[in-house]
C-alpha atoms as a PDB file:
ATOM      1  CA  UNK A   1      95.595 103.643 114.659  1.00  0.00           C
ATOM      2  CA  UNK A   2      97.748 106.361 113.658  1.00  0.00           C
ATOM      3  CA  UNK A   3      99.354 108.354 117.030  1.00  0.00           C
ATOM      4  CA  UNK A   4     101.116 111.682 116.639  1.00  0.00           C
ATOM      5  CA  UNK A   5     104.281 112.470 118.418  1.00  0.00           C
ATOM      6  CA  UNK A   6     106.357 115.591 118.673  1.00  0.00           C
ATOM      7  CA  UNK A   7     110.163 115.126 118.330  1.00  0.00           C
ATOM      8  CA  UNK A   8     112.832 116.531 120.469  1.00  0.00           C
ATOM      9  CA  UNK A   9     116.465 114.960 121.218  1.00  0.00           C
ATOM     10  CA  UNK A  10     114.593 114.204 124.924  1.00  0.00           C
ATOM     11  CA  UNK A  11     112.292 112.550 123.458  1.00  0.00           C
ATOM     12  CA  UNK A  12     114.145 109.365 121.749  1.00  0.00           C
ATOM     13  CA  UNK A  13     113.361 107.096 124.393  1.00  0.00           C
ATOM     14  CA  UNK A  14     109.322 107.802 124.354  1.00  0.00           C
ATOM     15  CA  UNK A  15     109.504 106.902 120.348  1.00  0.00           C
ATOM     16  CA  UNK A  16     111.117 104.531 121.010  1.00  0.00           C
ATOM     17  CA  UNK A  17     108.463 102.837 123.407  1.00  0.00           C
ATOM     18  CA  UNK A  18     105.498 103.684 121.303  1.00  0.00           C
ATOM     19  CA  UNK A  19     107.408 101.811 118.631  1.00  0.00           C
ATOM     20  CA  UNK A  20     108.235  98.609 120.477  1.00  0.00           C
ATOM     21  CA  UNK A  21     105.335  97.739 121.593  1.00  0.00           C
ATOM     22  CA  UNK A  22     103.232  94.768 120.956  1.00  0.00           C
ATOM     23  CA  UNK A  23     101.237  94.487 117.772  1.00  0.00           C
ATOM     24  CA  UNK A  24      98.648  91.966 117.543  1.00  0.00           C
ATOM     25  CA  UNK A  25      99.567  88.523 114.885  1.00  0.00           C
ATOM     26  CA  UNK A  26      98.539  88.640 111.807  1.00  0.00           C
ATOM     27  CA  UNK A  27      96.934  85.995 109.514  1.00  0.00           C
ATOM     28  CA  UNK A  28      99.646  84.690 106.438  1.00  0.00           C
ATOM     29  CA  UNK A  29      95.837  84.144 104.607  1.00  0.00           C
ATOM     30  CA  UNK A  30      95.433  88.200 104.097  1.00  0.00           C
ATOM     31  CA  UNK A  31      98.755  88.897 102.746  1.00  0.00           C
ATOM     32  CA  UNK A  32      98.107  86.233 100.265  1.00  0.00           C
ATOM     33  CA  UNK A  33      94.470  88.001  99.602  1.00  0.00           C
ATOM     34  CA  UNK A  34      96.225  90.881  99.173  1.00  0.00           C
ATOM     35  CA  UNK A  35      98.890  90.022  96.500  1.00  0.00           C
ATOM     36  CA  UNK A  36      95.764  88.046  94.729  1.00  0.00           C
ATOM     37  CA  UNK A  37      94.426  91.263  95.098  1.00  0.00           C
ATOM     38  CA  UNK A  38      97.095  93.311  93.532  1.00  0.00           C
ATOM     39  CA  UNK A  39      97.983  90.809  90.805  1.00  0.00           C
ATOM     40  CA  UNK A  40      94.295  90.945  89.496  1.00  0.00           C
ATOM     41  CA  UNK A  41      94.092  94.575  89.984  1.00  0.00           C
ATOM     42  CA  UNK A  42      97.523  95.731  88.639  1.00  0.00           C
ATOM     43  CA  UNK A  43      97.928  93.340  85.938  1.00  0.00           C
ATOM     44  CA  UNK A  44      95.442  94.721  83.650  1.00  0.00           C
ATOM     45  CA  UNK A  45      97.090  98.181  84.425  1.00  0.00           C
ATOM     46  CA  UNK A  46     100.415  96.611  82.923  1.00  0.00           C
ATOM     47  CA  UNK A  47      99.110  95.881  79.978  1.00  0.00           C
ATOM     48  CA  UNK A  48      97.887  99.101  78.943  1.00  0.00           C
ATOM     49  CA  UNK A  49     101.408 100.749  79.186  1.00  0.00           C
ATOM     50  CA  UNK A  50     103.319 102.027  76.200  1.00  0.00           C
ATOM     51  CA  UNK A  51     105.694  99.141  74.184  1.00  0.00           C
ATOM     52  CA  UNK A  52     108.972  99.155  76.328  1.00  0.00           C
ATOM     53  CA  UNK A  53     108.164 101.346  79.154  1.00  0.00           C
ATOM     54  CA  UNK A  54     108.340 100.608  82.440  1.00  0.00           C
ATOM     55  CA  UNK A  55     106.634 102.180  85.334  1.00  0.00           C
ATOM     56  CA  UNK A  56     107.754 101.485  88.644  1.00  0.00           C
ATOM     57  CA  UNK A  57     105.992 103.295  91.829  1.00  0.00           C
ATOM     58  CA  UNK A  58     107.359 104.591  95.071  1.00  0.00           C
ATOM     59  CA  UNK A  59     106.295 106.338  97.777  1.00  0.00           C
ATOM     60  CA  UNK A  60     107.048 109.884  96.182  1.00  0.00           C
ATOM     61  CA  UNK A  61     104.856 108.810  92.867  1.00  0.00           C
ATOM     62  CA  UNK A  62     101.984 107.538  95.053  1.00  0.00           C
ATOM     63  CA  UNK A  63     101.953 110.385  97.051  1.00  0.00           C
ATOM     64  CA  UNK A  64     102.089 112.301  93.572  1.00  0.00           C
ATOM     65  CA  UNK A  65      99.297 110.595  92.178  1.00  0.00           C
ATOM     66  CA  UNK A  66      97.144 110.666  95.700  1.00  0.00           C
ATOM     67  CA  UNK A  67      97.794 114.561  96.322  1.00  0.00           C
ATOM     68  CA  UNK A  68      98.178 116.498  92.796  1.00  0.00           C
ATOM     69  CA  UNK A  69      97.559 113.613  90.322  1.00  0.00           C
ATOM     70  CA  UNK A  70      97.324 116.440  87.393  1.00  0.00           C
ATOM     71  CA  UNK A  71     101.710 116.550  87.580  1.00  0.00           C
ATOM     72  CA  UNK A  72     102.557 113.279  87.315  1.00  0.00           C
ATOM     73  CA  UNK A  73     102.986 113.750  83.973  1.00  0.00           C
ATOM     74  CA  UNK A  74     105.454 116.845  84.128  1.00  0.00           C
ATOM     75  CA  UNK A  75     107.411 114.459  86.404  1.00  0.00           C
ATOM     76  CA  UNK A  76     108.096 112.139  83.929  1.00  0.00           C
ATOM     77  CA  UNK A  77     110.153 114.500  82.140  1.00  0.00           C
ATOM     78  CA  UNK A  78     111.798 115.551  84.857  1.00  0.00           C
ATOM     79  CA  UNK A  79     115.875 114.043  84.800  1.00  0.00           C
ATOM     80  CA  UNK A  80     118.074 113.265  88.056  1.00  0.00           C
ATOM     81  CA  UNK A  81     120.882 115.591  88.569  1.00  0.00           C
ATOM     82  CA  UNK A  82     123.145 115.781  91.773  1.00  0.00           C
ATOM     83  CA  UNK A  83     122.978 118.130  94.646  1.00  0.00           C
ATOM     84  CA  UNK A  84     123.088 118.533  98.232  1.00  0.00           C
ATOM     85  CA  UNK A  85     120.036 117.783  98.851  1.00  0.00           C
ATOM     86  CA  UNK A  86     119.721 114.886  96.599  1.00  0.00           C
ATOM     87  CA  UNK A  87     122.932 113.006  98.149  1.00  0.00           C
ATOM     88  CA  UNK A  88     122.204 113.817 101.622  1.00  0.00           C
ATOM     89  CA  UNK A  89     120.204 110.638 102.360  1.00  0.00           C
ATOM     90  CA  UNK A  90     122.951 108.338 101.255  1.00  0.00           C
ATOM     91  CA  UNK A  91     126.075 109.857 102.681  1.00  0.00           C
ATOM     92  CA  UNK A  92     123.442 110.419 106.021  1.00  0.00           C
ATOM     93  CA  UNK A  93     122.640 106.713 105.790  1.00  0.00           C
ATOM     94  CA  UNK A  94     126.212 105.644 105.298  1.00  0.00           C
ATOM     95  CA  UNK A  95     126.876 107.851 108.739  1.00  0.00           C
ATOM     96  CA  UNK A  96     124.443 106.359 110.479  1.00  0.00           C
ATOM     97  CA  UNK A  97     125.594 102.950 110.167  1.00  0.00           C
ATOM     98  CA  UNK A  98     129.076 103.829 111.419  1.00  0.00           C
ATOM     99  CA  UNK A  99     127.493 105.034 114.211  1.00  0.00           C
ATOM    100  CA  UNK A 100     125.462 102.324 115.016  1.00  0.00           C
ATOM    101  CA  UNK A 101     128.566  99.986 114.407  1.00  0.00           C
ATOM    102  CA  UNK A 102     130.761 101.836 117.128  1.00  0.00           C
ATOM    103  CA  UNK A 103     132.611 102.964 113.940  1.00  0.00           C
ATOM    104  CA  UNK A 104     132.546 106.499 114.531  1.00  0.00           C
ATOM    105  CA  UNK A 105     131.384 108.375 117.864  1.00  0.00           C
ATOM    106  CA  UNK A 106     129.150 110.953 116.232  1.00  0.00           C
ATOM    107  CA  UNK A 107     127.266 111.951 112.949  1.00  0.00           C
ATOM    108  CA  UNK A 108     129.932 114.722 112.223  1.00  0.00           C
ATOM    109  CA  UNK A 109     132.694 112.566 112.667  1.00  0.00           C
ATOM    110  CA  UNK A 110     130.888 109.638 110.630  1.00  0.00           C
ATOM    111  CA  UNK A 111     129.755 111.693 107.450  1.00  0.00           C
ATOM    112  CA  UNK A 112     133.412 113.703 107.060  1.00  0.00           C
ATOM    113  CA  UNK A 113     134.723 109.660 107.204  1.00  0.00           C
ATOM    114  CA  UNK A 114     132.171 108.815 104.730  1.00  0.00           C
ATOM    115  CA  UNK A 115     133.021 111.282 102.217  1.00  0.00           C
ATOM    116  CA  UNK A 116     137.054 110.601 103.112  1.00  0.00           C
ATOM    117  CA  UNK A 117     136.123 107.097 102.091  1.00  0.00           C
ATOM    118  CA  UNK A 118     134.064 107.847  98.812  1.00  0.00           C
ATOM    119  CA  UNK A 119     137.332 109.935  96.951  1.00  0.00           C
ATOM    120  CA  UNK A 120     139.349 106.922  98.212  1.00  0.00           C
ATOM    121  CA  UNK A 121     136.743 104.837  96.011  1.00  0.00           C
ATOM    122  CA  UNK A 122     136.928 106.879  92.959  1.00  0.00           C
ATOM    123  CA  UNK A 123     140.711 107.334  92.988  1.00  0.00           C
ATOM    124  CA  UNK A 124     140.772 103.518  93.279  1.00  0.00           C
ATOM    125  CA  UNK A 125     137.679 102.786  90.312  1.00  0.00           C
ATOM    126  CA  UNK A 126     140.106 104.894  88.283  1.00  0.00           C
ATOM    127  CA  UNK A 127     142.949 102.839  88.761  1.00  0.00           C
ATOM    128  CA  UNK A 128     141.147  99.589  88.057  1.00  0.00           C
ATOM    129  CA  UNK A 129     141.471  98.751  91.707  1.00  0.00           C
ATOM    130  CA  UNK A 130     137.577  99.175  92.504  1.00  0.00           C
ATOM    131  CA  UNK A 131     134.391  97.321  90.930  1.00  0.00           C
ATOM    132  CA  UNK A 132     132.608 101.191  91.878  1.00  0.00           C
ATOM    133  CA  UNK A 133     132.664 104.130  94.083  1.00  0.00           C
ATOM    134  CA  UNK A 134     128.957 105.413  95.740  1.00  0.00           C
ATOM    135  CA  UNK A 135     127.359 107.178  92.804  1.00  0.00           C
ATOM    136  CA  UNK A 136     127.628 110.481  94.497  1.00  0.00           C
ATOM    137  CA  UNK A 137     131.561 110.314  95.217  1.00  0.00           C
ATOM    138  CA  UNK A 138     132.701 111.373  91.738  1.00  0.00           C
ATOM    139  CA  UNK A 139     130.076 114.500  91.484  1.00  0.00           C
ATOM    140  CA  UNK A 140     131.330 114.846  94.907  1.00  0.00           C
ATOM    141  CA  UNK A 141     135.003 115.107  94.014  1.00  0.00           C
ATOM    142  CA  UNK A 142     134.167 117.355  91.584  1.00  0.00           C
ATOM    143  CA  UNK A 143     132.730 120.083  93.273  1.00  0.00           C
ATOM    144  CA  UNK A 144     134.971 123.132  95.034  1.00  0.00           C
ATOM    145  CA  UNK A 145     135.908 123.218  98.668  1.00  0.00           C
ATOM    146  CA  UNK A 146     132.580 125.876  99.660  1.00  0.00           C
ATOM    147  CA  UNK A 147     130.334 123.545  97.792  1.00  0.00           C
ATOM    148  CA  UNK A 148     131.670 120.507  99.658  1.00  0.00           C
ATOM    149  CA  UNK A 149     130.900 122.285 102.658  1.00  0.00           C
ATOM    150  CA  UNK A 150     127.396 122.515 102.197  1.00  0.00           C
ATOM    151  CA  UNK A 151     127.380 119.079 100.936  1.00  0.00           C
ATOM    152  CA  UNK A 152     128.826 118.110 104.006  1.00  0.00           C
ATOM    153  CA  UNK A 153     126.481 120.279 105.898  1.00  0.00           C
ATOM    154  CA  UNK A 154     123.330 118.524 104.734  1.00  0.00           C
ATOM    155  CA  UNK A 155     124.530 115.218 105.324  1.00  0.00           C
ATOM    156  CA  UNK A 156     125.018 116.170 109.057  1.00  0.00           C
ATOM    157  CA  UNK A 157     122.157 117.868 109.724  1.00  0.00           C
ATOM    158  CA  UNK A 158     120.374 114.629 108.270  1.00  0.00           C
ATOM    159  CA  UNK A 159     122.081 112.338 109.846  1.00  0.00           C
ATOM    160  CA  UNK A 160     121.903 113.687 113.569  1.00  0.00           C
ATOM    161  CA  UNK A 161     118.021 114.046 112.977  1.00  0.00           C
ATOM    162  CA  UNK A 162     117.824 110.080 112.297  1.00  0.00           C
ATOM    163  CA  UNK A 163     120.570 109.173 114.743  1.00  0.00           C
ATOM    164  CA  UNK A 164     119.154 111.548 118.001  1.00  0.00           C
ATOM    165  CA  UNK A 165     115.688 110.003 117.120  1.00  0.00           C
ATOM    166  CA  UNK A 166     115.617 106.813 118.449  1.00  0.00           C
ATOM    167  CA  UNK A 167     117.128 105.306 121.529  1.00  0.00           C
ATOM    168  CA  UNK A 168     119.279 102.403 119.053  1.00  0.00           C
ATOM    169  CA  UNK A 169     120.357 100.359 121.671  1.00  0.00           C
ATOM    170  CA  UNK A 170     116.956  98.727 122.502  1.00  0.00           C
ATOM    171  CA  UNK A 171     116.788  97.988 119.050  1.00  0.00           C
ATOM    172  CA  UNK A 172     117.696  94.577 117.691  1.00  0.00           C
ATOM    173  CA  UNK A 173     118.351  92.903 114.079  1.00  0.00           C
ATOM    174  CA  UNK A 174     118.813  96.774 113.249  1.00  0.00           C
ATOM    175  CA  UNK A 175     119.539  97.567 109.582  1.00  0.00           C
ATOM    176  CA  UNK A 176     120.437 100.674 108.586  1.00  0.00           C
ATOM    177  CA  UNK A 177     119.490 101.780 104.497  1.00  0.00           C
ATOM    178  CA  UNK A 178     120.029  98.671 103.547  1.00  0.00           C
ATOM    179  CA  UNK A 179     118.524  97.023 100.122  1.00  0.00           C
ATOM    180  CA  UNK A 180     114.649  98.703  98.715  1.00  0.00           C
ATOM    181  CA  UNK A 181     111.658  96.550  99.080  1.00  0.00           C
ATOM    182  CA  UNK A 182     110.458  95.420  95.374  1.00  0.00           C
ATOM    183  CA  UNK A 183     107.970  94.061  93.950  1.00  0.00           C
ATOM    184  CA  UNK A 184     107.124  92.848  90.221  1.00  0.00           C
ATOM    185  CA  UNK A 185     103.450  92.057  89.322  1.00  0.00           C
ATOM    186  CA  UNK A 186     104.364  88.448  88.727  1.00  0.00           C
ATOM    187  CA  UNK A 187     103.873  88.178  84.467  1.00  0.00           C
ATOM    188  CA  UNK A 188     104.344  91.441  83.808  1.00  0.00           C
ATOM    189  CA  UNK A 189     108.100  92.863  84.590  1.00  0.00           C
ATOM    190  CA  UNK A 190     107.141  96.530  83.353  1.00  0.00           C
ATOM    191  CA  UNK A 191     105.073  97.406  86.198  1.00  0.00           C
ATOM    192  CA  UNK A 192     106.762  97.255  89.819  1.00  0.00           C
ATOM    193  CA  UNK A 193     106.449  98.692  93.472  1.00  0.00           C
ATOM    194  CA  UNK A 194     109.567  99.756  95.569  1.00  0.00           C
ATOM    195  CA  UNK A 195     109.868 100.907  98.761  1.00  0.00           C
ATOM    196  CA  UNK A 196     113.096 102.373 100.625  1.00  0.00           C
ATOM    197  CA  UNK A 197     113.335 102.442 104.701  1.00  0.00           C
ATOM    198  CA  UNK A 198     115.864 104.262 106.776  1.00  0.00           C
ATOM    199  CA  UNK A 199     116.246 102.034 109.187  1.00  0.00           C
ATOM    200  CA  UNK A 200     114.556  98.246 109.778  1.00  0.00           C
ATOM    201  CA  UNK A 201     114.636  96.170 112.699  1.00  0.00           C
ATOM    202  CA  UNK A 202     112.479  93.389 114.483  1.00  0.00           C
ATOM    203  CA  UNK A 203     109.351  93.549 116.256  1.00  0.00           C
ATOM    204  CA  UNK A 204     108.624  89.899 118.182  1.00  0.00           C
ATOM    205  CA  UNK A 205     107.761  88.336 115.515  1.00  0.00           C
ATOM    206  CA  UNK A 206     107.374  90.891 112.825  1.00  0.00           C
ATOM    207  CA  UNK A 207     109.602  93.953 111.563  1.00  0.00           C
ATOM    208  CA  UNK A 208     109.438  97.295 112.157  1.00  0.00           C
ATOM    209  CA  UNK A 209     110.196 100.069 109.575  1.00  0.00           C
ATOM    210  CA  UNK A 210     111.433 103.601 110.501  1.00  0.00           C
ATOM    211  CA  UNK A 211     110.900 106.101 107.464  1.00  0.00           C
ATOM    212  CA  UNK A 212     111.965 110.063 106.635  1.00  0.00           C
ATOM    213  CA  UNK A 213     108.430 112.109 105.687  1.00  0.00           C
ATOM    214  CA  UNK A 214     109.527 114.005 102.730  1.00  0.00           C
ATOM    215  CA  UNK A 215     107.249 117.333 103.620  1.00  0.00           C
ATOM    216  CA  UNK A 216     105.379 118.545 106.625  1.00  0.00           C
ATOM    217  CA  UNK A 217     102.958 115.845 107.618  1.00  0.00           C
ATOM    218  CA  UNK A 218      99.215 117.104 106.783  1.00  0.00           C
ATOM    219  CA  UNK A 219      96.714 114.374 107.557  1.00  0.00           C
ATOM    220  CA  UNK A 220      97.534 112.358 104.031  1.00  0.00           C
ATOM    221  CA  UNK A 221     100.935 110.808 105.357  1.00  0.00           C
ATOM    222  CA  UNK A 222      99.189 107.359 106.231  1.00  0.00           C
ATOM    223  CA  UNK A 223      99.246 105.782 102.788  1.00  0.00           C
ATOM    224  CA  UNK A 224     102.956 106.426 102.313  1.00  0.00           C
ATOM    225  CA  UNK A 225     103.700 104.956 105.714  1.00  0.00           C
ATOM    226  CA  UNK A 226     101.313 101.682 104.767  1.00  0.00           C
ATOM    227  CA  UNK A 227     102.836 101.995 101.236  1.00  0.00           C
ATOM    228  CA  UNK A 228     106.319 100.573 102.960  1.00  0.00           C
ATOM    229  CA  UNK A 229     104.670  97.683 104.989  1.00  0.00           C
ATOM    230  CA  UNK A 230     102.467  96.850 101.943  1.00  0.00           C
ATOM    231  CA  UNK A 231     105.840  96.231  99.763  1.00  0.00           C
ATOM    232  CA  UNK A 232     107.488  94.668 102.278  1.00  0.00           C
ATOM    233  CA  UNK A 233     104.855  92.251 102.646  1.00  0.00           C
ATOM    234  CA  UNK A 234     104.199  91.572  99.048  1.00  0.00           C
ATOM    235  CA  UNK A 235     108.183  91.131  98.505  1.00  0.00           C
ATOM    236  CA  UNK A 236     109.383  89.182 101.201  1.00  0.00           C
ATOM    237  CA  UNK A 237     105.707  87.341 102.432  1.00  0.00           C
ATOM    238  CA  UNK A 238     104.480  87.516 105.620  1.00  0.00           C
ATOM    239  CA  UNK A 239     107.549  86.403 107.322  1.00  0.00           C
ATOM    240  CA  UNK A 240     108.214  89.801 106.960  1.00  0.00           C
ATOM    241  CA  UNK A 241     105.155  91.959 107.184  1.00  0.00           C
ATOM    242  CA  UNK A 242     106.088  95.185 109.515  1.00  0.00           C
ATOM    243  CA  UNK A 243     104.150  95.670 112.650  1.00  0.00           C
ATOM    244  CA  UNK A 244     104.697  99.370 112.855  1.00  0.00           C
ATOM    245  CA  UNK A 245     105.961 102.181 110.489  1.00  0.00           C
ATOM    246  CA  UNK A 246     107.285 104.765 112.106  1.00  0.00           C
ATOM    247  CA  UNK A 247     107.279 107.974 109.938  1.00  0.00           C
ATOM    248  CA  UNK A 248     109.736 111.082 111.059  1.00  0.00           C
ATOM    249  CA  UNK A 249     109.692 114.668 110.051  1.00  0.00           C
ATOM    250  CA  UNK A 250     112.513 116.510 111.686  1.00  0.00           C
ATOM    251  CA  UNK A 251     112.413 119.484 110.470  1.00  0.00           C
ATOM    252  CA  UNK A 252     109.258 120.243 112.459  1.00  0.00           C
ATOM    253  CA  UNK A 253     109.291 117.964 114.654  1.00  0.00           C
ATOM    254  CA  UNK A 254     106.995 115.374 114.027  1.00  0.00           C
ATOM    255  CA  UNK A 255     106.484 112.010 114.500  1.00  0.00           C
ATOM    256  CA  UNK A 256     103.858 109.352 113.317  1.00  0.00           C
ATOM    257  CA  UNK A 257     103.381 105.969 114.419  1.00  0.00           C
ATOM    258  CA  UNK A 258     101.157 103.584 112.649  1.00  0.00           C
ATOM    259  CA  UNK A 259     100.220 100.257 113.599  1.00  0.00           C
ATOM    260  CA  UNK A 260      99.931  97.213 110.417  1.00  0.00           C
ATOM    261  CA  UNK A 261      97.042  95.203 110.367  1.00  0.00           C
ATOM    262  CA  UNK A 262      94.804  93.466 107.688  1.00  0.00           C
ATOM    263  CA  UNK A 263      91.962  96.904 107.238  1.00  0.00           C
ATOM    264  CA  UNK A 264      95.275  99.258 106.884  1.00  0.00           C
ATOM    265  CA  UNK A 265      96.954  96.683 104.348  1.00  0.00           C
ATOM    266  CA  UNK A 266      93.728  96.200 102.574  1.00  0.00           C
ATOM    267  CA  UNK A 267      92.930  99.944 102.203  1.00  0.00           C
ATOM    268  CA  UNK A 268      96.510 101.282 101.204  1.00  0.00           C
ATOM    269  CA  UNK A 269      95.745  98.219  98.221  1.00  0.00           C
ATOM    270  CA  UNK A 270      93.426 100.650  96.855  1.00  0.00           C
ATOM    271  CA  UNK A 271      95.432 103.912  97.096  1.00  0.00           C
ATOM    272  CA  UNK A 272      98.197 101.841  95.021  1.00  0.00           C
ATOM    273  CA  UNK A 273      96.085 100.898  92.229  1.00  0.00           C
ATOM    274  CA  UNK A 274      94.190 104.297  91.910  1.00  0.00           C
ATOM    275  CA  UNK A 275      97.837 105.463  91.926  1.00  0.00           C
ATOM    276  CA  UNK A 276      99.043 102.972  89.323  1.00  0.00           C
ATOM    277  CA  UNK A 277      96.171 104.006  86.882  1.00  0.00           C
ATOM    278  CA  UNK A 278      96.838 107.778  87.179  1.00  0.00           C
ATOM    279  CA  UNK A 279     100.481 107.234  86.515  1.00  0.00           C
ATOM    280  CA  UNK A 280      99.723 104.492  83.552  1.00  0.00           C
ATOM    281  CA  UNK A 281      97.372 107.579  81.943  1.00  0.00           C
ATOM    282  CA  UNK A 282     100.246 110.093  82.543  1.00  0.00           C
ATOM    283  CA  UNK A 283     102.735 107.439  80.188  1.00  0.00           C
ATOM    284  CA  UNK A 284      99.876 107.082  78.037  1.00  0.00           C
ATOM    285  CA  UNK A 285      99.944 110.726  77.705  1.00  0.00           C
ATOM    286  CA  UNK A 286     103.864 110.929  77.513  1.00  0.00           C
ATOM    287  CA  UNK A 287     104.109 107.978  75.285  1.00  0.00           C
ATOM    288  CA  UNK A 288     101.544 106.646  73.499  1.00  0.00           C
ATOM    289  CA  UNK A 289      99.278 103.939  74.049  1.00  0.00           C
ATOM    290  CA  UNK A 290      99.622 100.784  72.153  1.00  0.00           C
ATOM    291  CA  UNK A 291      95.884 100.056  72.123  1.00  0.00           C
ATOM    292  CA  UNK A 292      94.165 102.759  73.320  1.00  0.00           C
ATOM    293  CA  UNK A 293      93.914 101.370  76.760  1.00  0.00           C
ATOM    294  CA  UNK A 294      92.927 103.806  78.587  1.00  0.00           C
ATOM    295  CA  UNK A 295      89.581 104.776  77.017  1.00  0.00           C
ATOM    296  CA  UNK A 296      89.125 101.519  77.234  1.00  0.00           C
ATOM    297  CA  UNK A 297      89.252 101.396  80.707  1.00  0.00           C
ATOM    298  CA  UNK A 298      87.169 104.081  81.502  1.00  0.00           C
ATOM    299  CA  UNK A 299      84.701 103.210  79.421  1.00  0.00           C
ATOM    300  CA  UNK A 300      84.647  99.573  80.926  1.00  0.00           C
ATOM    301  CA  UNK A 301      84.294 101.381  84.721  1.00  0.00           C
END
């Protein structure tokens, strides 16, 4: 069951208890149905990509494919480039953490220490003194005092959303950012599933995910939200399968709780391959085939 809540900074404690509470067991048998599933599904899918091309889906590609599958091939084209907006989740994330670590009494605070920290790193890389600095710190650097302002800006508006919305201290085994969820169709390293969480933590005997909605929620958030407990599962077993994804949408306020069991798992299965075949056609498309795969496909279904 999916349960709507609206978000406001008095509110931290009630998300909090919708998202702590008990979720039934479930069986390690259907998360191995469910990679057996995948495998036999997805590896067919591999196959038909173009010669050295690799395809690997997140939630923003299956959400792509699910809601306007006719631009997923204008995306592939499409090239990273810094900005404000694109940097904001990982100096926000950064913040967070010093937060939750006693590091740092406040999201403002936390982010200016973050970016403080990040021209320390590059100043050091360049000295030979550093393996790295944050891949954001030397466009950072970079950029004039106003426009470091408004990358500062973002980061703290982001950050205080995550931070206000949840009461953290009744949280436990609480990771902040932390490392993405992937998984490789096993035999076939060109096709893979990732998934990236805001914050994790533990739920009894199960995990709990908290995720950042990208848009305004519209009804067609609940395969993105089982997307995350779906790669979880399939990359860590069910040790780790999530009990709950919570989804959050700050900027209006919104809040969406859903509950992991095996009919959730098993239909979100079938949202990822339809989304893996729309994105194999759009490389098809972009690439080439190496076999004419895809007409083969469709003429098999």
């Amino acid at each position: 069951m999916t349960v709507g809540i609206s978000l406001a900074l008095p509110r931290a404690a009630a998300v909090t208890d919708a998202l702590l509470e008990d979720v039934p067991p479930l069986d390690d048998a259907v998360v191995s149905e469910l990679r057996q599933r995948l495998v036999t599904a997805l590896a067919p899918l591999a196959a038909e990509l173009p010669p050295r091309q690799r395809l690997v889906v997140d939630a923003y590609r299956l959400s792509a494919a699910l809601r306007a599958p006719e631009t997923c091939g204008e995306l592939l084209t499409q090239s990273f480039s810094p900005s404000p907006a694109a940097c904001r989740r990982a100096i926000g994330i950064a913040a967070v953490e010093r937060c939750l670590r006693r590091k740092a009494p406040a999201p403002g605070p936390a982010v200016a220490g973050v970016l403080a920290d990040g021209a320390h790193d590059v100043e050091l890389a360049a000295r030979g003194r550093a393996p790295a600095a944050p891949w954001w710190a030397d466009w950072y650097g970079s950029l004039p005092a106003a426009a470091q302002s408004v990358v500062a800006a973002e980061a703290v508006t982001w950050a205080t959303q995550l931070w206000t919305a949840l009461d953290w201290d009744r949280l436990t085994a609480t990771v902040v950012g932390g490392h993405d969820d992937w998984w490789t169709v096993p035999g076939h390293p060109n096709l893979a599933l990732r998934n990236r969480a805001e914050v994790r933590a533990r739920l009894g005997r199960r995990s709990l995910l908290v995720l950042r909605g990208r848009r305004v929620p519209d009804g067609g958030e609940r395969p993105e939200l089982a997307f995350a407990a779906l790669v979880a599962a399939m990359a860590a077993g069910a040790r780790a399968v999530p009990g709950r994804v919570l989804g959050l949408w700050p900027e209006c306020g919104q809040v969406r709780v859903l509950d992991i069991d095996a009919e959730t798992l098993g239909g979100v299965v079938d949202d990822v391959v339809g989304a893996v075949a729309t994105w194999v056609d759009a490389c098809i498309d972009h690439h080439g085939s190496p076999g004419g795969g895809r007409a083969g496909r469709r003429q098999a279904g």
